[in-house]
N, C-alpha and C. Protein backbone atom coordinates (compact mmCIF):
# COMPACT_ATOMS: atom_id res chain seq x y z
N UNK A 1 67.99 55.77 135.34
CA UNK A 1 68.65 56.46 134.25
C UNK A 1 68.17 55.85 132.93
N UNK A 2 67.55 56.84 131.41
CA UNK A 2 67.37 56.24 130.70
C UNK A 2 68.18 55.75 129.81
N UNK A 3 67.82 54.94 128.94
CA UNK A 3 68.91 53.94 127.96
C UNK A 3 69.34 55.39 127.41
N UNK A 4 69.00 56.30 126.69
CA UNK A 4 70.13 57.45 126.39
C UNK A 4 70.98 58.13 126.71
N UNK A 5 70.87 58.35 128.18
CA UNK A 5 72.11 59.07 129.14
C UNK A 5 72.86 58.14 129.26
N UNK A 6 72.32 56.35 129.83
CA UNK A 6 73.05 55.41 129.07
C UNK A 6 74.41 55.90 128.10
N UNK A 7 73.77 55.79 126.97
CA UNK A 7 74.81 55.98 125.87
C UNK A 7 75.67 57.32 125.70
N UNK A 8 75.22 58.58 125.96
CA UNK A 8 75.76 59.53 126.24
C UNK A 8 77.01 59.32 127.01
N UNK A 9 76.77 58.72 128.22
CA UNK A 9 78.54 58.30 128.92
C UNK A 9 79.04 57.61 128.40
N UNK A 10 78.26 56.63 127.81
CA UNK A 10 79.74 55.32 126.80
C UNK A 10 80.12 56.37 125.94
N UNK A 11 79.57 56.87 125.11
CA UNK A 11 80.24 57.30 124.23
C UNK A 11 81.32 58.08 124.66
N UNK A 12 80.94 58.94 125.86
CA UNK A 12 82.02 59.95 126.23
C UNK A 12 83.62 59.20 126.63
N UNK A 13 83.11 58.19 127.22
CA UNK A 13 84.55 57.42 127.86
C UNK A 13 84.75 56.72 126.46
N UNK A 14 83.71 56.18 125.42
CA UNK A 14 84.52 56.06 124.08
C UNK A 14 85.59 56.44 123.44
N UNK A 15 85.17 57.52 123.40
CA UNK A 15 85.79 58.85 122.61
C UNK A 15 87.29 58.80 123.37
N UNK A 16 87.00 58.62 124.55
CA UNK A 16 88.66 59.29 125.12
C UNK A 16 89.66 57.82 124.77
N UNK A 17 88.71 56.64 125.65
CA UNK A 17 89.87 55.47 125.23
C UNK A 17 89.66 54.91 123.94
N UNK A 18 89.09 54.72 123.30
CA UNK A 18 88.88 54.10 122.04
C UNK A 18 89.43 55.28 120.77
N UNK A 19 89.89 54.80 119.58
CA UNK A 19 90.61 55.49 118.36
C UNK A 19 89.32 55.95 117.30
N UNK A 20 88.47 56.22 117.91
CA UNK A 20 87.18 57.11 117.39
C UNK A 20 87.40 57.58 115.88
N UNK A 21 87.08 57.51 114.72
CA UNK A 21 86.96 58.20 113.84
C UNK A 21 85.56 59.17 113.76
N UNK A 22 84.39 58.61 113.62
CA UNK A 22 83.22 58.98 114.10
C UNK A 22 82.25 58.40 115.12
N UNK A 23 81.17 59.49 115.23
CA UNK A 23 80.16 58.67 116.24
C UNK A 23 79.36 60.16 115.87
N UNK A 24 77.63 59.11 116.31
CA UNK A 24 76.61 59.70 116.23
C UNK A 24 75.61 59.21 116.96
N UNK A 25 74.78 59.80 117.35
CA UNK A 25 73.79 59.09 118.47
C UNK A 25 72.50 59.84 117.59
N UNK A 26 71.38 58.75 117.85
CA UNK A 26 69.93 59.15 117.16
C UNK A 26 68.64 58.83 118.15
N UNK A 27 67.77 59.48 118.85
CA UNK A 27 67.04 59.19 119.36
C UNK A 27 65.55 59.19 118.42
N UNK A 28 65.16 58.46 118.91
CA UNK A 28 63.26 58.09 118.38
C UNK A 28 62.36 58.09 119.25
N UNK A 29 61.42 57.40 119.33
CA UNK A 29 60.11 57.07 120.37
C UNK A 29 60.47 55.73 120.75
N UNK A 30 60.62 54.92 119.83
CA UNK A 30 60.55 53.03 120.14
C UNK A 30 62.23 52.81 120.09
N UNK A 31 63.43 53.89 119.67
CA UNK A 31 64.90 52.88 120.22
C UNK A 31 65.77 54.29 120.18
N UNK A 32 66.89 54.30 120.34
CA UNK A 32 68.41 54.94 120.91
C UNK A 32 68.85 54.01 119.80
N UNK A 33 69.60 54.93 119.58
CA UNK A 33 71.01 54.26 118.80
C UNK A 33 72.17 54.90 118.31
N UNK A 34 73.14 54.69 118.31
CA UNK A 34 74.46 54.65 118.48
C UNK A 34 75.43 54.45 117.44
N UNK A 35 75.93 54.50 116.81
CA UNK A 35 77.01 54.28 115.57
C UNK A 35 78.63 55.00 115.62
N UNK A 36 79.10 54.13 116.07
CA UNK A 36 80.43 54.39 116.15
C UNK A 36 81.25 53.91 115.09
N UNK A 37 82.48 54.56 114.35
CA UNK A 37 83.01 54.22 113.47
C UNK A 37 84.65 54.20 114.27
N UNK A 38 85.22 53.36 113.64
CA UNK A 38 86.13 53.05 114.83
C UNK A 38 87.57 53.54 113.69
N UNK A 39 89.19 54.16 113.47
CA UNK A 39 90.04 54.15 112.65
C UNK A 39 90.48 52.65 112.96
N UNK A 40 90.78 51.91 111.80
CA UNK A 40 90.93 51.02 111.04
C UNK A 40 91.70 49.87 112.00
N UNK A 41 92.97 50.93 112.47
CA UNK A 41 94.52 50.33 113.48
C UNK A 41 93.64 49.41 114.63
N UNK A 42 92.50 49.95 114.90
CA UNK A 42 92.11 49.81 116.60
C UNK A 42 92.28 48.60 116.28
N UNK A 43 92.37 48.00 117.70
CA UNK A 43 92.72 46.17 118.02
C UNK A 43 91.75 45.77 118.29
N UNK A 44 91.49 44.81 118.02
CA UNK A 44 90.28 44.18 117.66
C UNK A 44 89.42 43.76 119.14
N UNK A 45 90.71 43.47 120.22
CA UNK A 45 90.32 43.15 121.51
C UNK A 45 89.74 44.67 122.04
N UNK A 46 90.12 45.85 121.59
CA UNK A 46 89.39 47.11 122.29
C UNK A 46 88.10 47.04 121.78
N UNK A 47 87.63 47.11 120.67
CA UNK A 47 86.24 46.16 120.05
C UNK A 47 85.81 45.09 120.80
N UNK A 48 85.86 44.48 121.23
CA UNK A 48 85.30 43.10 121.73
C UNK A 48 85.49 43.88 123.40
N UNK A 49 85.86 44.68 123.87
CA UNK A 49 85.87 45.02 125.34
C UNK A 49 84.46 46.14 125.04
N UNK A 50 84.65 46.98 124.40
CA UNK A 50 83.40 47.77 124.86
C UNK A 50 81.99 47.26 124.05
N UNK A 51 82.37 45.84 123.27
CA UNK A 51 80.95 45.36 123.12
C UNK A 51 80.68 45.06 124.47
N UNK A 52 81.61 43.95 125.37
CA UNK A 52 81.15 43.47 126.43
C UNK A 52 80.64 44.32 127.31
N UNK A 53 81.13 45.98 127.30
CA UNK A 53 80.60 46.57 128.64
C UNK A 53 79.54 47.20 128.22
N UNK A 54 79.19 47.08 127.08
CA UNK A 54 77.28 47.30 126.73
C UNK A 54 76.73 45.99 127.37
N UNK A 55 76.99 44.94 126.70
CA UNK A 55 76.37 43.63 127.58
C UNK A 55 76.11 43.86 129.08
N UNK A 56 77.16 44.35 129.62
CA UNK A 56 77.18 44.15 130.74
C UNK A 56 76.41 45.09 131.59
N UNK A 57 75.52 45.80 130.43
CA UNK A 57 74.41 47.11 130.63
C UNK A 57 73.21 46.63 131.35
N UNK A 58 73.23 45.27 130.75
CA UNK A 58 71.81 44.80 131.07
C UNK A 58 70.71 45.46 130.53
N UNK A 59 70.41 46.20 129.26
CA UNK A 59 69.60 46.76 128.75
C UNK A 59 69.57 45.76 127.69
N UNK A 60 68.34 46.55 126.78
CA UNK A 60 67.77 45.65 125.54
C UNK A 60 68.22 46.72 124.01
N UNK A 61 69.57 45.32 123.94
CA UNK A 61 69.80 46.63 122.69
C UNK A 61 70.66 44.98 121.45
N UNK A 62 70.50 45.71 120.79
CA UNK A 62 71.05 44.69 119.20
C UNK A 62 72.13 45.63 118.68
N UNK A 63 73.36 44.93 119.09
CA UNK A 63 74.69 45.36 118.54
C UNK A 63 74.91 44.22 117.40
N UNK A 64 75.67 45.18 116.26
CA UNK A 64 75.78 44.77 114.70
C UNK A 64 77.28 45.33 114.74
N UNK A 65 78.59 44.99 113.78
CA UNK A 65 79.66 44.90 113.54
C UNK A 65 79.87 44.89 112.54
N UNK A 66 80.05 45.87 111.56
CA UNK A 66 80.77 45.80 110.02
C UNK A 66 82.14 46.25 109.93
N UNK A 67 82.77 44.56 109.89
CA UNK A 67 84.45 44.91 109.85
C UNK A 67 85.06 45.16 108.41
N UNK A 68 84.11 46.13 107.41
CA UNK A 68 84.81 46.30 106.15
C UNK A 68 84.84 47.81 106.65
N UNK A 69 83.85 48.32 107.47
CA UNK A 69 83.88 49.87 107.62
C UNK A 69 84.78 50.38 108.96
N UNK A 70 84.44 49.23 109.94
CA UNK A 70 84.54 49.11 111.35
C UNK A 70 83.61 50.28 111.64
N UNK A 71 82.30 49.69 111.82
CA UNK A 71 81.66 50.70 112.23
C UNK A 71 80.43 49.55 113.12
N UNK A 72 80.62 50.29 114.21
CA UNK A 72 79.89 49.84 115.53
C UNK A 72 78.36 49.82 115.89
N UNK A 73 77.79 49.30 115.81
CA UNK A 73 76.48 50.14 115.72
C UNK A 73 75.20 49.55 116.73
N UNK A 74 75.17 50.02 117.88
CA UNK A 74 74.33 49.66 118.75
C UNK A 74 72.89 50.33 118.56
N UNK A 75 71.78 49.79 118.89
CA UNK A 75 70.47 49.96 119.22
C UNK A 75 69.90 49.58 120.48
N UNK A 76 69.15 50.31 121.61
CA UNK A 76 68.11 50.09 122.22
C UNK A 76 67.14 50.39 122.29
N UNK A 77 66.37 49.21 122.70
CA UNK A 77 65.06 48.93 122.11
C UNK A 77 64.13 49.85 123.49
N UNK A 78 63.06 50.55 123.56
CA UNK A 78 62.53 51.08 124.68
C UNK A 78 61.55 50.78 125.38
């Protein structure tokens, strides 16, 4: 399965458990990437759980965290 169908299901099970404000997915030639914007309330531990279950992807990707926007923003690399 490639790293984009990958992200296609996180996001989908995102969306349902996580307090989603936005999300967008961008494909290229050389990476996937991902940008989730999270509403403000979410707990910080639901953040820190679905970083871990990207980790736990075992793919090659560079997750970034801006807690002024809360906006999520994964990349994999191809």
């Amino acid at each position: 399965m490639n790293p984009l169908t990958h992200l296609r299901k996180k996001i989908t099970y995102t969306l349902h458990k996580y307090q989603v404000v936005y999300a967008v997915m961008k494909e290229s030639e050389r990476r996937d990437s991902l940008i989730i914007i999270f509403d403000h309330q979410t707990q910080s531990s639901k953040l820190k759980n679905i970083i871990n279950e990207f980790k736990n992807q075992k793919l090659n990707y560079q997750c970034s965290f801006c807690p002024e926007t809360w906006e999520l923003t994964l990349t994999i690399f191809k």
